[in-house]
Protein backbone atom coordinates (compact mmCIF):
# COMPACT_ATOMS: atom_id res chain seq x y z
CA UNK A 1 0.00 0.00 0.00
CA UNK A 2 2.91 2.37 0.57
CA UNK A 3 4.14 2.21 -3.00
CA UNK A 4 0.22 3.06 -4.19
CA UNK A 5 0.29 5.90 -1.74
CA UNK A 6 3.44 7.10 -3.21
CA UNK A 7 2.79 6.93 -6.67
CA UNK A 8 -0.11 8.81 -6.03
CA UNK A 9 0.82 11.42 -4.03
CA UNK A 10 4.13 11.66 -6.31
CA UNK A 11 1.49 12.21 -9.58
CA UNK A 12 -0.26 14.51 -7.93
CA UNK A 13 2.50 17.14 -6.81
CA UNK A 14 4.32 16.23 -10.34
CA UNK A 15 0.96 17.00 -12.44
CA UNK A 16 0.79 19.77 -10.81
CA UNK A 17 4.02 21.63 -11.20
CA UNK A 18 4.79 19.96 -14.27
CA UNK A 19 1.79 21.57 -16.00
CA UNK A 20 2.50 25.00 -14.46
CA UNK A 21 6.37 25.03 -15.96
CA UNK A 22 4.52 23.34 -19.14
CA UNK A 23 2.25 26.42 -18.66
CA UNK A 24 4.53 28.96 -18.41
CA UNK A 25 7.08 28.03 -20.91
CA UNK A 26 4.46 27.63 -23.53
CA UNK A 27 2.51 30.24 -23.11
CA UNK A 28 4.76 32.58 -21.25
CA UNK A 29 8.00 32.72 -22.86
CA UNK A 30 7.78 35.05 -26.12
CA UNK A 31 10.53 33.12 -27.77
CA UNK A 32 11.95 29.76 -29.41
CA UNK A 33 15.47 30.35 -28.23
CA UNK A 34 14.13 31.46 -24.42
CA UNK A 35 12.34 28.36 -24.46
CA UNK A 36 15.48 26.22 -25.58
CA UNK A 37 17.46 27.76 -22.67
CA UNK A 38 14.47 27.43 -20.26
CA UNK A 39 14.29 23.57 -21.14
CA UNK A 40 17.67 23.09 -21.11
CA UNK A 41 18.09 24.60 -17.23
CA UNK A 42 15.42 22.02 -16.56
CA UNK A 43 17.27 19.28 -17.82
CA UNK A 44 20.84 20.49 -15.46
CA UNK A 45 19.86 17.59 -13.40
CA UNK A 46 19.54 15.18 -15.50
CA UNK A 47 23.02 15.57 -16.37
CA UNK A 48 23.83 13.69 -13.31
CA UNK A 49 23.09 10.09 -11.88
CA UNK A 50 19.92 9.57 -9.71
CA UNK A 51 22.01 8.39 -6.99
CA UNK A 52 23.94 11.78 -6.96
CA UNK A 53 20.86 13.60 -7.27
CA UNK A 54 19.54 11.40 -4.48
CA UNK A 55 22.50 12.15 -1.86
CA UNK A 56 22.57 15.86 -2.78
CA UNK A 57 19.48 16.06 -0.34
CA UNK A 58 21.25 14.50 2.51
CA UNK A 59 23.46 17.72 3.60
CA UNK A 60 20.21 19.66 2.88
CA UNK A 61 17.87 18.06 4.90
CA UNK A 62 19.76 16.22 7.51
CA UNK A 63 20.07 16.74 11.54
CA UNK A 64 22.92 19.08 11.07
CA UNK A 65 22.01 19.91 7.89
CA UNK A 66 21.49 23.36 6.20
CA UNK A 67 17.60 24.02 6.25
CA UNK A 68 17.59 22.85 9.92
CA UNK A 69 20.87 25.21 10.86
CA UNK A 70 18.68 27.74 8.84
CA UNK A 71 15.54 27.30 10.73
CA UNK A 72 17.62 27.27 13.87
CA UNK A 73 19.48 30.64 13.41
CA UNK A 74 16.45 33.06 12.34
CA UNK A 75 14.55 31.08 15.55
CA UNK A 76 11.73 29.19 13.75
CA UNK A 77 12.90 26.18 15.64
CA UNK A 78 14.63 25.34 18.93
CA UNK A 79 15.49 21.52 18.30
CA UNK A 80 15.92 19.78 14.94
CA UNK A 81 13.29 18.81 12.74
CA UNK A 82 13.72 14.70 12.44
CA UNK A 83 11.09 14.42 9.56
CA UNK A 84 13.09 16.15 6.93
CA UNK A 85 15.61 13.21 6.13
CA UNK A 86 14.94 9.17 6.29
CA UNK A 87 10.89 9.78 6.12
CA UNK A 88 7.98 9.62 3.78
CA UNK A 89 8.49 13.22 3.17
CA UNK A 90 12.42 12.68 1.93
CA UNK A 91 11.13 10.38 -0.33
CA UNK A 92 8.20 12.38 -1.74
CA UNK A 93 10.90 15.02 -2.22
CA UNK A 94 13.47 12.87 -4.05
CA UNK A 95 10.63 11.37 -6.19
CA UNK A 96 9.81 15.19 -7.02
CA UNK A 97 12.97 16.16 -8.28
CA UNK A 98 14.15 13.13 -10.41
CA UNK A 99 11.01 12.71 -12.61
CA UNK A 100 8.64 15.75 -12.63
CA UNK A 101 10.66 16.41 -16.22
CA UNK A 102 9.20 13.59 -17.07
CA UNK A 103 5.79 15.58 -17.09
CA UNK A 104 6.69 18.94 -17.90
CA UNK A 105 7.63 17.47 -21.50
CA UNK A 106 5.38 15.62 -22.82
CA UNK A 107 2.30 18.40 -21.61
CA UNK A 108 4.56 21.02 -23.23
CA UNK A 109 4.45 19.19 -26.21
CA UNK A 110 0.53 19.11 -26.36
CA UNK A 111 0.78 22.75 -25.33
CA UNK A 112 3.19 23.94 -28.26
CA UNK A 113 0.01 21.88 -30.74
CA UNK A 114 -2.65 24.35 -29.37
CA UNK A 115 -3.72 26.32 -32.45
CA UNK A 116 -3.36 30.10 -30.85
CA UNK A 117 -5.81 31.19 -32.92
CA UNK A 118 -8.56 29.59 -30.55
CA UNK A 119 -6.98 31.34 -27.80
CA UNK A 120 -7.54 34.52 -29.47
CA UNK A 121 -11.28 33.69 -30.43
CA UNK A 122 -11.65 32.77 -26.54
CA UNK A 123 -10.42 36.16 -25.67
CA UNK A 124 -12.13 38.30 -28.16
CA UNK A 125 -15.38 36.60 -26.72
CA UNK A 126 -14.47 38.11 -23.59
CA UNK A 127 -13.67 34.53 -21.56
CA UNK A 128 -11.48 35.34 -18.63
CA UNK A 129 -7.96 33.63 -18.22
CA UNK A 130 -9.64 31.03 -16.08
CA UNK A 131 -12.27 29.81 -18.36
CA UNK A 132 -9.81 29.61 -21.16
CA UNK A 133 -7.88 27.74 -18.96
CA UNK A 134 -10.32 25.52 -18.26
CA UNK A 135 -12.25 24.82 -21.73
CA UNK A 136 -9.61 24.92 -23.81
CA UNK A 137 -5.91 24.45 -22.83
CA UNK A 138 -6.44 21.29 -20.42
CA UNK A 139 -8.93 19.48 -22.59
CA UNK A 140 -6.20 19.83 -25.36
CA UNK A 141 -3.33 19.37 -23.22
CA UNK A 142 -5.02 15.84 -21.76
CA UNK A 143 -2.76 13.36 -23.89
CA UNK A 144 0.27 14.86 -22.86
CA UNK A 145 -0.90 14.72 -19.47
CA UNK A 146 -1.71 11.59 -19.75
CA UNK A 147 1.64 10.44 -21.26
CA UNK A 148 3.55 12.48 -18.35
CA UNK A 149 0.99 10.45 -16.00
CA UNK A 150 2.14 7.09 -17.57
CA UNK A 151 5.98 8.10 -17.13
CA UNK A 152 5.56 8.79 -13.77
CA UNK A 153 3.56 6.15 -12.40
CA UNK A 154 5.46 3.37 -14.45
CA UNK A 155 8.79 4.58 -12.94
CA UNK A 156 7.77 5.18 -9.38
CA UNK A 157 6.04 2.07 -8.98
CA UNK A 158 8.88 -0.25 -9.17
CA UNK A 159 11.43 2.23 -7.89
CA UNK A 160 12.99 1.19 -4.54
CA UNK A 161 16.78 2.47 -5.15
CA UNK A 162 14.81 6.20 -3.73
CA UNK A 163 12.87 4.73 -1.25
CA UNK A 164 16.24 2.71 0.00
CA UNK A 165 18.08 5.69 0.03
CA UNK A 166 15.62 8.39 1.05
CA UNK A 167 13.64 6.31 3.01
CA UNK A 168 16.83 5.07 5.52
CA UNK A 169 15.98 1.26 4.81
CA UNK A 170 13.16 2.16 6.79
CA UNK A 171 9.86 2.26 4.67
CA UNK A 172 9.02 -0.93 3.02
CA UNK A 173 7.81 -1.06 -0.92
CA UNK A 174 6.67 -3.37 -3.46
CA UNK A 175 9.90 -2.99 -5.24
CA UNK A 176 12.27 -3.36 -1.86
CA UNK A 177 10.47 -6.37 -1.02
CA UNK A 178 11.07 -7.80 -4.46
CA UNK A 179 14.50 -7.08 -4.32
CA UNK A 180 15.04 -8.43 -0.64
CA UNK A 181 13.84 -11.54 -1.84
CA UNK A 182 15.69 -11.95 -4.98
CA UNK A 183 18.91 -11.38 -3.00
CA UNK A 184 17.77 -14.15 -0.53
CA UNK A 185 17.32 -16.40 -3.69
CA UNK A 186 13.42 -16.37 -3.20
CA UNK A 187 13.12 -16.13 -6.87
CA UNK A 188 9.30 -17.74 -6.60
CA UNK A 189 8.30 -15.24 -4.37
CA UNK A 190 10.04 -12.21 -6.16
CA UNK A 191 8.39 -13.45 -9.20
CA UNK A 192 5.25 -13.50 -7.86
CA UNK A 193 5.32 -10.14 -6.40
CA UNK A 194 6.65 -8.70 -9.78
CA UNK A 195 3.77 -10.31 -11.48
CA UNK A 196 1.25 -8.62 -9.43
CA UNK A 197 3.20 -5.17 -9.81
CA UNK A 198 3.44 -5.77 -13.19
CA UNK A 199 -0.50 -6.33 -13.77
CA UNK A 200 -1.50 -3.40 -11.61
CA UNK A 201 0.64 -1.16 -12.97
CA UNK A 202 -0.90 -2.22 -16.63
CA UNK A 203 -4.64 -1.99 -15.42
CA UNK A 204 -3.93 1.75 -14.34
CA UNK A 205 -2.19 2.48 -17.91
CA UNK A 206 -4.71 0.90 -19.48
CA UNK A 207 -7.47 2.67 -17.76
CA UNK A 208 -5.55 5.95 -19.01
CA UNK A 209 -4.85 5.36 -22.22
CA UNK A 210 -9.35 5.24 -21.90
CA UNK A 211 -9.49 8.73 -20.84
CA UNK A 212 -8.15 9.96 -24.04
CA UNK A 213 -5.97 8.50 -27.87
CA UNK A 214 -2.72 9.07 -26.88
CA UNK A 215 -1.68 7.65 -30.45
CA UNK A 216 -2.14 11.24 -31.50
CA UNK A 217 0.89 12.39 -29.86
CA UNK A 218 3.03 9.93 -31.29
C-alpha cells in the first residue's frame, strides 16, 4: 500500500508543477530560443546520476544539515526537525525532483500543438484567463498529461533504489520487497510479487490510455 500511496501522491505534486512550468514556458516565454534555454536549465539535473541527485538532499535536509541550521538561526525552531531526512516526506521530495521532467515534457508538447488562434477567439469573446484555462488548454493538453501520468507512475512504482536511500531502509515497498527476496534467492516469491506489480501497474495504464488517444501524440 505504501508504494500506491506514493505513486499517487508523487502524480499529484508532479501534475501539478509539471503543467504550471509546461504552462509557463508555452505560453509565457515570447521566444523559441528562451524556451530552448528554459528547457535546457530544466534538464541540469539530469546531467547527473539519480544516486547523486539522491544524496545531494542529505546535507540539505539532515540533523545538522542546512535548512535545519537555517531554521535554527532566524529562531523558527529550537530543536531539529527529524522528519526532513529518512521519512515519507524525503522520499516524496526525491521522487519530485528526479522525474517531474518527465511531465513537464510531454504536456509542453501538447501545449506547443494548441492552435493560438482559438486562444484569441476565446479572448475576443471576452472569456477570462480562467475559463480559457479551463475549456480549452487542459482538454487539449489531456494526452500529454496523460503520457507524463504514464511516465511517472510506471517509474515510481517499481522504484525502490529512492525509497532505500531516502527512506533510511526504513519504509518498506513493493519494489524493496522484491529485491530483498531476490537477494535471498526467493526467486518464486520475487516473481510472484513482480507479477502482481506488473498487472496493476498495466490496469492503471490501461485505464488511461481510456481517458483519451494518446496515439495522436506519437
Amino acid at each position: 500500500m505504501s508504494s500506491l500511496k506514493f505513486v499517487f501522491i508523487v502524480w499529484l505534486i508532479t501534475l501539478a508543477v509539471g503543467f504550471l512550468v509546461a504552462l509557463f514556458l508555452a505560453f509565457c516565454v515570447s521566444t523559441l530560443q528562451m524556451q530552448v534555454v528554459l528547457f535546457l536549465l530544466c534538464t541540469i539535473p539530469f546531467w547527473t546520476s539519480n544516486v547523486i541527485r539522491m544524496i545531494s538532499w542529505i546535507p540539505l535536509l539532515g540533523r545538522n544539515g542546512l535548512v535545519n541550521s537555517t531554521l535554527q538561526n532566524i529562531g523558527l525552531i529550537d530543536a531539529p526537525v527529524e522528519w526532513l531526512l529518512y521519512s515519507q516526506f524525503s522520499v516524496i521530495l526525491a521522487f519530485v525532483h528526479l522525474y517531474t521532467l518527465f511531465m513537464v515534457v510531454p504536456i509542453f508538447n501538447s501545449m506547443m500543438r494548441i492552435d493560438r488562434s482559438l486562444l484569441e477567439a476565446a479572448h475576443d469573446a471576452g472569456a477570462t484567463t480562467w475559463q480559457t484555462l479551463t475549456n480549452i488548454i487542459i482538454p487539449l493538453s489531456r494526452p500529454g498529461i496523460i503520457i507524463g501520468s504514464i511516465f511517472v507512475i510506471t517509474i515510481v512504482m517499481g522504484d525502490f533504489l529512492t525509497i532505500g536511500v531516502m527512506g533510511g531502509q526504513q519504509i518498506p515497498s513493493v519494489g524493496k520487497i522484491i529485491n530483498v527476496e531476490m537477494t535471498y534467492l526467493q526467486f518464486p516469491a520475487a516473481a510472484a510479487n513482480a507479477v502482481i506489480l506488473i498487472i496493476i501497474t498495466l490496469m492503471i495504464i490501461y485505464a488511461m490510455t481510456k481517458l483519451v488517444d494518446i496515439r495522436k501524440e506519437l
